[in-house]
Protein backbone atom coordinates (compact mmCIF):
# COMPACT_ATOMS: atom_id res chain seq x y z
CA UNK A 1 -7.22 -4.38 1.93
CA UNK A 2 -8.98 -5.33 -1.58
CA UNK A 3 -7.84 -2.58 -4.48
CA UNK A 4 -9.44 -2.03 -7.32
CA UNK A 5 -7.37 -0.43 -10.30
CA UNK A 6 -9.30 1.17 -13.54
CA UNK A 7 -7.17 0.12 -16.17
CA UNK A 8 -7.74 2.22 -19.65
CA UNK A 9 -4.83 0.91 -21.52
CA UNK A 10 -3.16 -2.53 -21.64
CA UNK A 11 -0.11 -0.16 -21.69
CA UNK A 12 -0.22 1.77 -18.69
CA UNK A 13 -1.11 -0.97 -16.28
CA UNK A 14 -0.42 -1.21 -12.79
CA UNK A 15 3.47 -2.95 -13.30
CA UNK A 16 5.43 -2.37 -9.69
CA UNK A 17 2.19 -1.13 -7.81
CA UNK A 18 0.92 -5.02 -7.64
CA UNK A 19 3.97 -6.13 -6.58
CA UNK A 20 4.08 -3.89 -3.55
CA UNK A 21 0.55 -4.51 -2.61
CA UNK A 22 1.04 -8.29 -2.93
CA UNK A 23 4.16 -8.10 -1.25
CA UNK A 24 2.28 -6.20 1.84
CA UNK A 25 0.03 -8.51 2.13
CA UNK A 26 -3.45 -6.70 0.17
CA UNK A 27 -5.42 -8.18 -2.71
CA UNK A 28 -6.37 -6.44 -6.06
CA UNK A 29 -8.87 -6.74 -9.08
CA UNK A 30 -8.41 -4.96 -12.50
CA UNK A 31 -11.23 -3.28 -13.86
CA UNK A 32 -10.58 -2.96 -17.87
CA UNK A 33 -12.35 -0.21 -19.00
CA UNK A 34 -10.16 -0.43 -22.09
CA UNK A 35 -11.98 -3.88 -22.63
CA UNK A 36 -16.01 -2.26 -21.95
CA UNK A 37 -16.18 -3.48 -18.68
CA UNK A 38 -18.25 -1.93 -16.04
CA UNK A 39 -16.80 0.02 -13.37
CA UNK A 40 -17.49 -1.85 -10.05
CA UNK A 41 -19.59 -0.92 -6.96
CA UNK A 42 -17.74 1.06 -4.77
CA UNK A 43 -18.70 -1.04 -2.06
CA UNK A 44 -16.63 -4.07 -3.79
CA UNK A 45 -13.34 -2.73 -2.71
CA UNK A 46 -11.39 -0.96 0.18
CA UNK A 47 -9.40 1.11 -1.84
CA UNK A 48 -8.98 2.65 -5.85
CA UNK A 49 -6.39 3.52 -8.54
CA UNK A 50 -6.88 5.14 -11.22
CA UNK A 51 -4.39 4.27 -13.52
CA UNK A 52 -2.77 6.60 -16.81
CA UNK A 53 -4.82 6.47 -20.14
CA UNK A 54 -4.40 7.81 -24.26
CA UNK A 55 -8.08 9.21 -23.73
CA UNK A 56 -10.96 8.66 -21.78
CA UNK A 57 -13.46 5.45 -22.30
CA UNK A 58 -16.29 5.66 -24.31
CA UNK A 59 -18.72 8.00 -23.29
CA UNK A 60 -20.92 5.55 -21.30
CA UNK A 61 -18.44 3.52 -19.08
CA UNK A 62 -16.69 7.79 -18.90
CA UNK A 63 -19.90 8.38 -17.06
CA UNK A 64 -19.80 5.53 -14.79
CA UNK A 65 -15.85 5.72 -13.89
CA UNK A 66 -16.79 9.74 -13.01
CA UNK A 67 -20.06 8.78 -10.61
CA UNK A 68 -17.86 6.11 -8.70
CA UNK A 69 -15.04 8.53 -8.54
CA UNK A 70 -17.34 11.27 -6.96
CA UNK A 71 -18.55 8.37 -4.26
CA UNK A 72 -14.74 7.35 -3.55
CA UNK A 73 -14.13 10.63 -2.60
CA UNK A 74 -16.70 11.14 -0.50
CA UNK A 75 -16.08 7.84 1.38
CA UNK A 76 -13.44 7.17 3.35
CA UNK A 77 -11.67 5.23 1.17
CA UNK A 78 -8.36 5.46 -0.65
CA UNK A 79 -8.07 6.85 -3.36
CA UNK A 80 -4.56 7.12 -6.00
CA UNK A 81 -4.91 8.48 -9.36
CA UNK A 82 -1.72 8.19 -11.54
CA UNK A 83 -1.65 10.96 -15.10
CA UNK A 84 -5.22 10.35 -16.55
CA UNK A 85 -6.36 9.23 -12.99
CA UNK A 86 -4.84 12.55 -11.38
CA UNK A 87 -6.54 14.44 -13.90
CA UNK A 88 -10.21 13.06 -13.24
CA UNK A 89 -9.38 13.31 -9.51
CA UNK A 90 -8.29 17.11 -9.74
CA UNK A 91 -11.75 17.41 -12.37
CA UNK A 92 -14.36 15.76 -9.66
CA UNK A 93 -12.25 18.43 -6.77
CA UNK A 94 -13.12 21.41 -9.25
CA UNK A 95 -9.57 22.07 -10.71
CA UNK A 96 -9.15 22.74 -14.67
CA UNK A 97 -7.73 19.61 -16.79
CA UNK A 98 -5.97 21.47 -19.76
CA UNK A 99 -3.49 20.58 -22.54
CA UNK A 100 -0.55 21.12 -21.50
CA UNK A 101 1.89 23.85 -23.34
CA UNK A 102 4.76 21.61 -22.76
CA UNK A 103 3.94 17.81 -23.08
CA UNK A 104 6.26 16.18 -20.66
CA UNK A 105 7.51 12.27 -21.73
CA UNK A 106 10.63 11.27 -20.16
CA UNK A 107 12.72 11.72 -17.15
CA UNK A 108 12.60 15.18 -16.15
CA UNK A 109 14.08 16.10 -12.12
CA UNK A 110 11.17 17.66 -9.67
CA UNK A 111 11.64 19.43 -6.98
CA UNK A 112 9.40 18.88 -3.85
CA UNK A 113 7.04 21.81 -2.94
CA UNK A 114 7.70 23.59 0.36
CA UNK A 115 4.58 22.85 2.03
CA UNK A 116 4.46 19.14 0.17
CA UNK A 117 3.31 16.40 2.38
CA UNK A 118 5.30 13.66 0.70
CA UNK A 119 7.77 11.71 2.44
CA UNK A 120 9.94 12.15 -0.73
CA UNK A 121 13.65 13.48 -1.27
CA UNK A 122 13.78 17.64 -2.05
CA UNK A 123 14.84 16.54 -5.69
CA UNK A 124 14.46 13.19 -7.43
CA UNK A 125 14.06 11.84 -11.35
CA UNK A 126 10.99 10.42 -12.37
CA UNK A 127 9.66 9.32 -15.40
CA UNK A 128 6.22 11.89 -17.20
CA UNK A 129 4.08 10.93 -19.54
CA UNK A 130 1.47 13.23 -19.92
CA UNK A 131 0.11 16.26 -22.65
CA UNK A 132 -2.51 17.53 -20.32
CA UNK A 133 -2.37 19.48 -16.98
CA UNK A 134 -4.64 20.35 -14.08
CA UNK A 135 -4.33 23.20 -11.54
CA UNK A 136 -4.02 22.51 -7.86
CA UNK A 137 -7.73 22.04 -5.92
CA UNK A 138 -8.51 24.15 -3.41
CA UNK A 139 -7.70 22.33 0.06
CA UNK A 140 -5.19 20.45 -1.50
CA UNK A 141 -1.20 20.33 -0.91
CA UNK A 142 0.95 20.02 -3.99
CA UNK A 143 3.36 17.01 -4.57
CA UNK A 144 5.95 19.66 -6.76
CA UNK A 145 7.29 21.26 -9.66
CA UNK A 146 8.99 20.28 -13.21
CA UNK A 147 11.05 22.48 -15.51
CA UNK A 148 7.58 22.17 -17.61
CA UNK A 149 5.09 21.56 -15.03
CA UNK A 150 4.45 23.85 -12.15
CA UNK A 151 1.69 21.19 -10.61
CA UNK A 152 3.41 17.23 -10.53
CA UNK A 153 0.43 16.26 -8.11
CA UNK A 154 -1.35 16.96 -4.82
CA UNK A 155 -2.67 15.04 -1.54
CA UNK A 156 -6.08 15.63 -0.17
CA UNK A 157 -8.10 14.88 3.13
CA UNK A 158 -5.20 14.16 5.49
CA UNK A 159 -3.22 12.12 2.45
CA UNK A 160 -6.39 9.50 1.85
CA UNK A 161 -6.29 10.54 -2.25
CA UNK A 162 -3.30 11.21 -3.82
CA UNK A 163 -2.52 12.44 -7.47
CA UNK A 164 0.68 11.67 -9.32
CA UNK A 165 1.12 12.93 -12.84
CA UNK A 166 4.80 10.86 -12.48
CA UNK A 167 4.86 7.02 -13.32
CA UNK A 168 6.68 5.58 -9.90
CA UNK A 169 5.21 2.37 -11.17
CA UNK A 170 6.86 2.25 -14.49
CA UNK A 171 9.47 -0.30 -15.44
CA UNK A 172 12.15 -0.75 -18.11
CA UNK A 173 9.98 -3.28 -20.33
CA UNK A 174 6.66 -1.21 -19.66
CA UNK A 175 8.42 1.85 -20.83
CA UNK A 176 10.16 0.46 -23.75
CA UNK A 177 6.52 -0.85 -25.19
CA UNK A 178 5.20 2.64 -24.24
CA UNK A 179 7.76 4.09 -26.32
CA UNK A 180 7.22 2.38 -29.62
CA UNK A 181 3.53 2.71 -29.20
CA UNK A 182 3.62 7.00 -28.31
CA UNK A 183 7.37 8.24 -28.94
CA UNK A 184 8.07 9.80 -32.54
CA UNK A 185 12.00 8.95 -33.19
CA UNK A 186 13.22 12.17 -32.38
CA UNK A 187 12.27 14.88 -29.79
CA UNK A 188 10.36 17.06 -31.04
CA UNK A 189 10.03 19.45 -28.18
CA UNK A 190 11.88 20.64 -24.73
CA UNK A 191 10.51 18.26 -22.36
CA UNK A 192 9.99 15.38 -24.80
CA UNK A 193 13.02 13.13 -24.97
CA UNK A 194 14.37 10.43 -27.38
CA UNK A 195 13.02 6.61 -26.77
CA UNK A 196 17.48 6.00 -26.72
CA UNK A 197 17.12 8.93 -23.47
CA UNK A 198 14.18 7.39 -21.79
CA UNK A 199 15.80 3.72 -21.30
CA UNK A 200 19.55 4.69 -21.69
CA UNK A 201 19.98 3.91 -17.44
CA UNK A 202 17.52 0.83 -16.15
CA UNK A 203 18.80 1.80 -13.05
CA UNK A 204 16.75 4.58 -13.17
CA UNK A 205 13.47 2.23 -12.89
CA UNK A 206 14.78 0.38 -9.55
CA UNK A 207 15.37 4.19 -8.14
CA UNK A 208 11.83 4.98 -8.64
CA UNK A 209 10.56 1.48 -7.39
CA UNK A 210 12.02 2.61 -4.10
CA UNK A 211 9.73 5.99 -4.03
CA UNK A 212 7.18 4.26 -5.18
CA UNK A 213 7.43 2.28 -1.53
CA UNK A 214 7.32 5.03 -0.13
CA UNK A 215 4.48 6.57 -1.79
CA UNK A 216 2.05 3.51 -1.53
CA UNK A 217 3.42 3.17 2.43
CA UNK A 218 2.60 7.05 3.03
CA UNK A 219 -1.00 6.08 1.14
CA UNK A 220 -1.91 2.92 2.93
CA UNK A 221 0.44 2.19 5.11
CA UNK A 222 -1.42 2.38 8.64
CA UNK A 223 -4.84 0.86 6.85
């Protein structure tokens, strides 16, 4: 399969996601909306990510990224939409996108939803980065819950789109940029943790990279 990612931010790029998909075989193109490109024809790829951003695109290329997200969904096509991306997919389904009363950034433990369709432990650690939240679409099944976040993410249509507010993808070096670019030095809240917190363990990174596997497997595995 050919995926496209939408990439608003050099720093929240696709890091261990490229490596799987190579490793499995597929191809990928980045689409750097960040940069002014164009969001490409839908028909130009088999399969879309929507990757994490500050803030939406300028208002013009905004437009276009919303139109081809409307048409992925209606295809049949994949579709994986990671913090901003989740956010515009749970928009386009007719869920509220809201700031969030508790910002979650860091490593925070979430606990599986009973009816969740992931093939995911009942309890793992993964890394947030997000100030906004969305509600859960209707005909949707929730990923799980947070200590600040009652919706973590949802699958749709039988598991073909998927939203993650967590960052499975992330690694230690892609963190530890993130941090200096959006941490202040101290936490300054209850779900917002210390830059020394978020990369005290690496080995924290190589436990995500294995649910990320399973993730991406569960997505486009038997495509």
């Amino acid at each position: 399969m050919h995926i496209y990612f939408l990439q608003h931010s050099p720093l929240f790029g696709p890091a261990r996601m490229a490596d799987w998909l190579t490793g499995m075989g597929h191809s990928y193109n980045h689409c750097r909306l960040d940069e002014g490109e164009l969001p490409p024809p839908l028909a130009n790829c088999d399969a879309l990510v929507l990757l994490d951003a500050f803030s939406p695109p300028e208002t013009t290329l905004f437009k276009r990224e919303r139109k081809l997200v409307d048409r992925a969904l209606k295809s049949n096509k994949p579709v994986l939409g990671i913090g901003f991306g989740a956010g515009l997919i749970a928009e386009t389904l007719g869920a509220i996108v809201s700031p969030a009363v508790q910002p979650e950034i860091g490593w925070q433990p979430l606990t599986l939803a009973d009816d969740s369709p992931f093939d995911l432990p009942e309890m793992f650690e993964t890394l947030l980065w997000h100030r906004d939240i969305f509600g859960l679409p209707d005909g949707c099944l929730p990923l799980g819950s947070t200590p600040g976040g009652p919706v973590q993410g949802f699958a749709w249509d039988g598991g073909r789109v998927v939203a993650l507010q967590c960052h499975l993808e992330s690694t230690a070096q892609g963190t530890a940029a993130l941090c200096n670019h959006d941490l202040p030095t101290t936490a300054p809240a209850a779900y917002i943790q210390t830059r020394d917190e978020i990369l005290r363990d690496p080995k924290r990174f190589d436990r995500q990279s294995a649910l990320l596997d399973r993730v991406m497997t569960q997505w486009l595995g038997g495509r």
